[in-house]
PDB file of N, CA and C in Angstrom:
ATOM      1  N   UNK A   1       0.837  -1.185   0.000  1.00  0.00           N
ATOM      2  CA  UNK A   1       0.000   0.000   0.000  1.00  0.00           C
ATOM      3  C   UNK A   1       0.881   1.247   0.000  1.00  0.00           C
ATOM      4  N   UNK A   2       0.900   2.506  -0.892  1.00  0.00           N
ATOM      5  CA  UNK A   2       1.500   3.393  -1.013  1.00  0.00           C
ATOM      6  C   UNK A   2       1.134   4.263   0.155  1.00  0.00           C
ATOM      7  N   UNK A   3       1.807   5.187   0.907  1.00  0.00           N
ATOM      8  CA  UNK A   3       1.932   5.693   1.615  1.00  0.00           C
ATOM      9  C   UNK A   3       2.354   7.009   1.365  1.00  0.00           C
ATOM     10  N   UNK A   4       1.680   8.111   2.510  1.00  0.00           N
ATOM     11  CA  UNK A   4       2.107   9.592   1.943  1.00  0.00           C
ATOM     12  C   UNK A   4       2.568   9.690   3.836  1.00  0.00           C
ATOM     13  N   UNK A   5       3.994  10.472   3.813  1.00  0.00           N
ATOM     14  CA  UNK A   5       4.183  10.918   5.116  1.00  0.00           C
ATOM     15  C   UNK A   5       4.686  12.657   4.734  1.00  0.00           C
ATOM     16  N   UNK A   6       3.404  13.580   5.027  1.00  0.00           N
ATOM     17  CA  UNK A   6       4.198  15.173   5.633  1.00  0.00           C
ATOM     18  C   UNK A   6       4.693  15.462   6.873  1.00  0.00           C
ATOM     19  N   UNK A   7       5.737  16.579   6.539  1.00  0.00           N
ATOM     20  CA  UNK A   7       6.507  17.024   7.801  1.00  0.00           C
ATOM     21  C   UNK A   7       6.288  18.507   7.320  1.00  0.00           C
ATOM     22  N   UNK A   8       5.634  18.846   7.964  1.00  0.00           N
ATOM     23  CA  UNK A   8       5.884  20.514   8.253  1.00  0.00           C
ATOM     24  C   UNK A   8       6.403  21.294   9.775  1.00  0.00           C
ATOM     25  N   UNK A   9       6.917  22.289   8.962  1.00  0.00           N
ATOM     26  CA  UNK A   9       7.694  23.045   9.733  1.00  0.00           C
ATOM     27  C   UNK A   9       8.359  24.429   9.388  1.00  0.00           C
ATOM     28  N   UNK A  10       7.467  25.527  10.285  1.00  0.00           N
ATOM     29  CA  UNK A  10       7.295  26.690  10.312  1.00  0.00           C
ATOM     30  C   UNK A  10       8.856  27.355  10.508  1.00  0.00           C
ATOM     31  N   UNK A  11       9.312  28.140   8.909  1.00  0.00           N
ATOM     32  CA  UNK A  11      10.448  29.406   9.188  1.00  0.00           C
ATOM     33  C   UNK A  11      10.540  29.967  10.157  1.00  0.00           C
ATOM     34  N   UNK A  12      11.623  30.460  10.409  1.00  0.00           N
ATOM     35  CA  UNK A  12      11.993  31.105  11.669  1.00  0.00           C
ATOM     36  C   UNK A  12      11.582  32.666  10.596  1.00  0.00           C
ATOM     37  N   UNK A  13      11.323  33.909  11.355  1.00  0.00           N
ATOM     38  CA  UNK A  13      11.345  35.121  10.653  1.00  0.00           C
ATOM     39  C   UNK A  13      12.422  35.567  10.220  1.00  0.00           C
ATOM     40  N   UNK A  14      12.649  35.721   8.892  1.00  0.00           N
ATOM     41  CA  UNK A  14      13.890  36.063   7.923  1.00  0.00           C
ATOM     42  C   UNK A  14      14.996  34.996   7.154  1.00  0.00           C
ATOM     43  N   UNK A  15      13.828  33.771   7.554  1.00  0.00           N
ATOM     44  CA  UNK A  15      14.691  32.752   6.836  1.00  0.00           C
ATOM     45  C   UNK A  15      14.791  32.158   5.702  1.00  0.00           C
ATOM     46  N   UNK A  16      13.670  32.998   5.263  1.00  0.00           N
ATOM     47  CA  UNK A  16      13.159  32.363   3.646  1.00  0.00           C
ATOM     48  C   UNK A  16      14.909  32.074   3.000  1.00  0.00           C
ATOM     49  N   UNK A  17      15.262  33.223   2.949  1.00  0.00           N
ATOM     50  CA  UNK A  17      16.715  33.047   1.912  1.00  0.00           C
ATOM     51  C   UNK A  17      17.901  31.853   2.500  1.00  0.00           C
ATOM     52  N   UNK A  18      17.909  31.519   3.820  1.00  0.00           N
ATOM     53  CA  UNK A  18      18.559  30.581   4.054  1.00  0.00           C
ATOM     54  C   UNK A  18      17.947  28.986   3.146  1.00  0.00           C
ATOM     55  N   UNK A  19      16.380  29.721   3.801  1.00  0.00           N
ATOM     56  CA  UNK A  19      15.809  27.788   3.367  1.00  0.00           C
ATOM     57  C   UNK A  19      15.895  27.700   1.276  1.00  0.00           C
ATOM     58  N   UNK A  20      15.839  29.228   0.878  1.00  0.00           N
ATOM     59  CA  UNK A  20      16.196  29.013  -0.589  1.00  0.00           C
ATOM     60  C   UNK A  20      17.613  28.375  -0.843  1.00  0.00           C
ATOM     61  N   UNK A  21      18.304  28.800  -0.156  1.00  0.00           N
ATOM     62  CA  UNK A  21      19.655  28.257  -0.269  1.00  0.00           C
ATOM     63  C   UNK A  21      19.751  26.373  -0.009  1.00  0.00           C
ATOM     64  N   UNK A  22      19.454  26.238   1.043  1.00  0.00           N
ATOM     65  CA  UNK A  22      19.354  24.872   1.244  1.00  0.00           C
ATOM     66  C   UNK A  22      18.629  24.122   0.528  1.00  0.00           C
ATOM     67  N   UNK A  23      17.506  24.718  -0.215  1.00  0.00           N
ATOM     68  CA  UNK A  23      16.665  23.809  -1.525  1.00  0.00           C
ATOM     69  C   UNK A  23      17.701  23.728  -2.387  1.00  0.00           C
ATOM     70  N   UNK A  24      18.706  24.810  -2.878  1.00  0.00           N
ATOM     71  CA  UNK A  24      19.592  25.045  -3.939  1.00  0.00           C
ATOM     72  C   UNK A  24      20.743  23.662  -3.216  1.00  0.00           C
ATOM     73  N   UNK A  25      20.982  23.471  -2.440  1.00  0.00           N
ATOM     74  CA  UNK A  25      21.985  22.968  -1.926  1.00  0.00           C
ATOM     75  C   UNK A  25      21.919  20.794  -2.101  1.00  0.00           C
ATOM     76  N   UNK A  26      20.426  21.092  -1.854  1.00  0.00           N
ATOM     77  CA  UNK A  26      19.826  19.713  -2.004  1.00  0.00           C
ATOM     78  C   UNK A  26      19.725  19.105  -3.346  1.00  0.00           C
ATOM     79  N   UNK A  27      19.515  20.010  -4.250  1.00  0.00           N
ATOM     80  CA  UNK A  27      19.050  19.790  -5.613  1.00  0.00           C
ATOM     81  C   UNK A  27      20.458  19.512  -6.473  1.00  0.00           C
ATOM     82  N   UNK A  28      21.535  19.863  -6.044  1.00  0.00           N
ATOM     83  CA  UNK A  28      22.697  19.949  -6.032  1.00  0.00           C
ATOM     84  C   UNK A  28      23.714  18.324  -5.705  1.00  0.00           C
ATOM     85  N   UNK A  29      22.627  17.974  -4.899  1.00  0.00           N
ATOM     86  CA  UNK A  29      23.332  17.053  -4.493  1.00  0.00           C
ATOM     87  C   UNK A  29      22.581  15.572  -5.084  1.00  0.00           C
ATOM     88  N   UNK A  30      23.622  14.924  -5.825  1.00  0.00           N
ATOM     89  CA  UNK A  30      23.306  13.663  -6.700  1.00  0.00           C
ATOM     90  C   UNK A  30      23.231  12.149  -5.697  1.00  0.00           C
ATOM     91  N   UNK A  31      24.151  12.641  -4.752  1.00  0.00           N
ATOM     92  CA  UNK A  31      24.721  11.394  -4.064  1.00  0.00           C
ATOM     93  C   UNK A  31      23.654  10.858  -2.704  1.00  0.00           C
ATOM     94  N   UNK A  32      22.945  11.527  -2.297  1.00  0.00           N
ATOM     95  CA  UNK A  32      21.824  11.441  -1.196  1.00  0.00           C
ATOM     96  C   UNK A  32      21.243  10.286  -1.557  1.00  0.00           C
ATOM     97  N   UNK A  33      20.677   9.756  -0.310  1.00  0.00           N
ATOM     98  CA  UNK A  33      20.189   8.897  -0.412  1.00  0.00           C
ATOM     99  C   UNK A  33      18.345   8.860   0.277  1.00  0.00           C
ATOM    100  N   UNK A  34      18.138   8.088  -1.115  1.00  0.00           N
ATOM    101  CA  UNK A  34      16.487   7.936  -1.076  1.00  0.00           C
ATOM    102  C   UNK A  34      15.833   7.242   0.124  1.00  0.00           C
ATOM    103  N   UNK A  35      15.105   8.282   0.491  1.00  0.00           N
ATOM    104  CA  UNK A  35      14.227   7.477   1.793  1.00  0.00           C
ATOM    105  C   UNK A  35      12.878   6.839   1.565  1.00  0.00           C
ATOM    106  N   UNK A  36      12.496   6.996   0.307  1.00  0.00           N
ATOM    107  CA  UNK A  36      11.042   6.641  -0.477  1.00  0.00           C
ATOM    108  C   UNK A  36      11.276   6.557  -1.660  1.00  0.00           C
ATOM    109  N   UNK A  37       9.866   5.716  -2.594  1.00  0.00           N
ATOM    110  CA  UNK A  37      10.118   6.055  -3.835  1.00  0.00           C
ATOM    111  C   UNK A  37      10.687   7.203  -4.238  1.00  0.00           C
ATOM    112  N   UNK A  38       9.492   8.578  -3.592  1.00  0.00           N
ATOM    113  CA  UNK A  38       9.367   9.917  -4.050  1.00  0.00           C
ATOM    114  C   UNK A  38       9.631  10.586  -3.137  1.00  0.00           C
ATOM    115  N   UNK A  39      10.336  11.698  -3.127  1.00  0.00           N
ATOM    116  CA  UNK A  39      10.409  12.686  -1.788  1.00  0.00           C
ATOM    117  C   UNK A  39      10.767  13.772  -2.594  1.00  0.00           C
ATOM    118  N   UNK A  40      10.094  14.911  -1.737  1.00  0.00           N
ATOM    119  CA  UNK A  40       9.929  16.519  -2.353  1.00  0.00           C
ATOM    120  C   UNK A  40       9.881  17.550  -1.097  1.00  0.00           C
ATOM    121  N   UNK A  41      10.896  18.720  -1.478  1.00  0.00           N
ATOM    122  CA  UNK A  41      10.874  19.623  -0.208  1.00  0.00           C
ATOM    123  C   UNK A  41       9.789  20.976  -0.869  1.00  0.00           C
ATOM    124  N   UNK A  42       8.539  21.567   0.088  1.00  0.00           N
ATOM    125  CA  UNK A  42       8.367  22.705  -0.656  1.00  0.00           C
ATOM    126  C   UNK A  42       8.324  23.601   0.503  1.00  0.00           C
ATOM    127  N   UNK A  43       8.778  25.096  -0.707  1.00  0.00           N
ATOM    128  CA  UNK A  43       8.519  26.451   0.159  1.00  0.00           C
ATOM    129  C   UNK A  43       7.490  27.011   0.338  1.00  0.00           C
ATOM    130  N   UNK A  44       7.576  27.610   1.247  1.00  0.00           N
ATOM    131  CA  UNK A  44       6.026  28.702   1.018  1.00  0.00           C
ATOM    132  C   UNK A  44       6.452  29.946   2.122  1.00  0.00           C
ATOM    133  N   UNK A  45       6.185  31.091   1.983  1.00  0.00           N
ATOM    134  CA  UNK A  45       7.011  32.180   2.505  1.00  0.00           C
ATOM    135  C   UNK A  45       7.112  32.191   4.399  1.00  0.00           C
ATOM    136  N   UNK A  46       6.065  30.995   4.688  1.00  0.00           N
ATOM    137  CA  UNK A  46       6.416  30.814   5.937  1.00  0.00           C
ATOM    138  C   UNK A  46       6.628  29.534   6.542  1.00  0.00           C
ATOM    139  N   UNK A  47       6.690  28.513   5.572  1.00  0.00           N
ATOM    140  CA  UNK A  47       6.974  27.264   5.797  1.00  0.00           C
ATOM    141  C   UNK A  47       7.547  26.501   4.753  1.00  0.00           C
ATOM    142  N   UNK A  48       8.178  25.263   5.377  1.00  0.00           N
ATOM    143  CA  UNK A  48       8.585  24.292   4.646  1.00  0.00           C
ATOM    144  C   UNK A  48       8.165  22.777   5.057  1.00  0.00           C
ATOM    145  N   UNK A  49       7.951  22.354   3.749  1.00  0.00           N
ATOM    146  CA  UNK A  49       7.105  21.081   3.842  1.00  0.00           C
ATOM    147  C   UNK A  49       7.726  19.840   3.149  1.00  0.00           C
ATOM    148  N   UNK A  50       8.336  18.819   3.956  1.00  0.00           N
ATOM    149  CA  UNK A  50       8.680  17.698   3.355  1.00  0.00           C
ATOM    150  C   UNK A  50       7.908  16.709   3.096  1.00  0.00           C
ATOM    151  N   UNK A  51       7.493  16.131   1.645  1.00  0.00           N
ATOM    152  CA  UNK A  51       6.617  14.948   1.388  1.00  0.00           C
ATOM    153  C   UNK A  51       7.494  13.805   1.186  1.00  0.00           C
ATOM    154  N   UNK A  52       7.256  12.468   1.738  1.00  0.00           N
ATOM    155  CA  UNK A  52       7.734  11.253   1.167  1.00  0.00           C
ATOM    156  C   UNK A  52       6.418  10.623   0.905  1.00  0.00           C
ATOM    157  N   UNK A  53       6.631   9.879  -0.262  1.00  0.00           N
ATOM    158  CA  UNK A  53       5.716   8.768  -0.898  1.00  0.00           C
ATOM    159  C   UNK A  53       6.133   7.677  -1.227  1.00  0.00           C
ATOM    160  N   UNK A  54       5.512   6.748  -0.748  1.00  0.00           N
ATOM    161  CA  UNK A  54       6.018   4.976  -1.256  1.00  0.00           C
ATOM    162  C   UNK A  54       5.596   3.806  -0.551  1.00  0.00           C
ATOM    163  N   UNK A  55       5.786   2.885  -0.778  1.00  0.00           N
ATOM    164  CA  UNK A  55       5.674   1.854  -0.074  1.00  0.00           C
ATOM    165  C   UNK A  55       6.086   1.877   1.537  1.00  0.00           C
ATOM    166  N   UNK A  56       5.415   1.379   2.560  1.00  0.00           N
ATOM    167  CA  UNK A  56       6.063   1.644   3.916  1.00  0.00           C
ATOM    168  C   UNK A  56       6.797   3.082   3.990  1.00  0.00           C
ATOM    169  N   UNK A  57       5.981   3.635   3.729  1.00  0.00           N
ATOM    170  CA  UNK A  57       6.779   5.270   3.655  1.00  0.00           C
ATOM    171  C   UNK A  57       6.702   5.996   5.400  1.00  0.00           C
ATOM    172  N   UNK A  58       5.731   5.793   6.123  1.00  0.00           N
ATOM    173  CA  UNK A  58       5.949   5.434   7.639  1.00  0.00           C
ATOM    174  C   UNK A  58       7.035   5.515   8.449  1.00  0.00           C
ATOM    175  N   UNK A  59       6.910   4.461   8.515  1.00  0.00           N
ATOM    176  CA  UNK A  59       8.154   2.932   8.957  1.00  0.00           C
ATOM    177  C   UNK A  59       9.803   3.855   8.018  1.00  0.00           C
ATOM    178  N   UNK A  60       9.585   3.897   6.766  1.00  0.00           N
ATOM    179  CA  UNK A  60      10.522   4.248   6.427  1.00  0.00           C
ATOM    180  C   UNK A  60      11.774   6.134   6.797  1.00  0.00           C
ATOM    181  N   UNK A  61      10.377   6.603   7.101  1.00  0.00           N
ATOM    182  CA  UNK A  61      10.535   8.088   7.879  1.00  0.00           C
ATOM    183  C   UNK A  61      10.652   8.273   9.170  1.00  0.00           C
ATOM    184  N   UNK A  62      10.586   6.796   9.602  1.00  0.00           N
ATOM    185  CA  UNK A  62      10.310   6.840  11.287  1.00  0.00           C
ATOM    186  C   UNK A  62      12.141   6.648  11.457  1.00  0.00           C
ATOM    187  N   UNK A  63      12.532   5.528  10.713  1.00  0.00           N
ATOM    188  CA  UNK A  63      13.998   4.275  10.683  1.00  0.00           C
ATOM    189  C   UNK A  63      14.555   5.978  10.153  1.00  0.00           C
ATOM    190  N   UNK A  64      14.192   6.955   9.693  1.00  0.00           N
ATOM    191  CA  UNK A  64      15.637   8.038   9.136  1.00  0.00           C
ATOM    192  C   UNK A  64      15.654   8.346  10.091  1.00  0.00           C
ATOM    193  N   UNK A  65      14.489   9.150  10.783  1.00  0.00           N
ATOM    194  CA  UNK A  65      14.507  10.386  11.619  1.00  0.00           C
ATOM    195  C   UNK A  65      14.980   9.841  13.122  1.00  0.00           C
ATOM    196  N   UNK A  66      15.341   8.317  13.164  1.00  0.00           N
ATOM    197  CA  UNK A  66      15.669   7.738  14.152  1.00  0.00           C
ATOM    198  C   UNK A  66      17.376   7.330  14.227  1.00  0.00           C
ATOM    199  N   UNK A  67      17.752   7.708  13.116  1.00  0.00           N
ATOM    200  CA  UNK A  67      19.244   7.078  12.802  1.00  0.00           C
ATOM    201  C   UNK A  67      19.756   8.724  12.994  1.00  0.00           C
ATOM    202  N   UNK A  68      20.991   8.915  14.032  1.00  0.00           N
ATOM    203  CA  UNK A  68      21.718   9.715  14.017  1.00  0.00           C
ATOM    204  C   UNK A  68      21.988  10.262  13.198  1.00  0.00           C
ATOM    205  N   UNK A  69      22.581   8.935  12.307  1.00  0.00           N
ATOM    206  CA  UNK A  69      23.811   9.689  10.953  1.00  0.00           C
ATOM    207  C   UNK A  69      22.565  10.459   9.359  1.00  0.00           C
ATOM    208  N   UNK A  70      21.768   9.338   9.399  1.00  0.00           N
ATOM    209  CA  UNK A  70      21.010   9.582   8.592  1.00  0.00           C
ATOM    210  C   UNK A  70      20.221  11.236   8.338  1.00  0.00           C
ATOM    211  N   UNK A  71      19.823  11.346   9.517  1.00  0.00           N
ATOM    212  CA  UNK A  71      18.753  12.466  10.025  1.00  0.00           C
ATOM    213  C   UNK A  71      19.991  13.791  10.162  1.00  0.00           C
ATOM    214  N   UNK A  72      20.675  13.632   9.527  1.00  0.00           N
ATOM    215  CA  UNK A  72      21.962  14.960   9.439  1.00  0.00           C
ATOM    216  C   UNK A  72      21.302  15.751   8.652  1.00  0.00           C
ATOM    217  N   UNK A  73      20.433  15.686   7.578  1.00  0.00           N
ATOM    218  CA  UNK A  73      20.129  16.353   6.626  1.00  0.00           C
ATOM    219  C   UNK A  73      18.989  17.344   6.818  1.00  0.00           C
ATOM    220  N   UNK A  74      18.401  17.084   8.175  1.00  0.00           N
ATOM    221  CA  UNK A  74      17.575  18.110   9.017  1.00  0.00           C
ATOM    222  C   UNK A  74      17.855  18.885   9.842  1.00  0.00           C
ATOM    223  N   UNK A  75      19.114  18.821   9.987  1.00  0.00           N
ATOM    224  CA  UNK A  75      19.525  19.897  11.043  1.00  0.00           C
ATOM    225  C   UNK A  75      19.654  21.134  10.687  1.00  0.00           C
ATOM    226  N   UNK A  76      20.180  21.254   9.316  1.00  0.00           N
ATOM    227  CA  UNK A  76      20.558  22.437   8.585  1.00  0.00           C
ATOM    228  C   UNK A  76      19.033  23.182   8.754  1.00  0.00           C
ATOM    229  N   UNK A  77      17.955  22.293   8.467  1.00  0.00           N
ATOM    230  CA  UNK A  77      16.599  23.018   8.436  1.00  0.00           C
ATOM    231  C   UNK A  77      16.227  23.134   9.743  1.00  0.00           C
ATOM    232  N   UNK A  78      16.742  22.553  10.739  1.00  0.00           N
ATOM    233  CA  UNK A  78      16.334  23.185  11.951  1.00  0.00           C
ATOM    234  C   UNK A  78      17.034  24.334  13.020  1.00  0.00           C
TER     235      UNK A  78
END
């Protein structure tokens, strides 16, 4: 069964241009590794919203955001 997991999470005030940067930074990067079929970061002038889609997409967002090394890639956004 396909699965949709969001994460939202509200900009700090004046951060839009950091979090543009870090979309630029992600998109950039070839070598990352897939946590779902599909995964997509979006902006919006006061938030940012991560979608994963896929199979066990759950389970699969639960096992990142639970692995030290893995879950590095959220800090920058937090």
């Amino acid at each position: 069964m396909e699965e949709r997991v969001v994460l939202l999470a509200a900009l700090k005030p004046e951060a839009r241009e950091r979090a543009l940067e870090l979309l630029e930074e992600a998109a950039d990067k070839e070598d990352h590794e897939a946590v779902t079929e599909r995964q997509s970061i979006f902006l919006s002038d006061r938030d940012v919203i991560f979608l994963f889609e896929g199979e066990d997409a759950q389970a699969s967002v639960r096992e990142l955001l639970n692995d030290p090394v893995r879950s590095t890639f959220l800090g920058s956004w937090l």
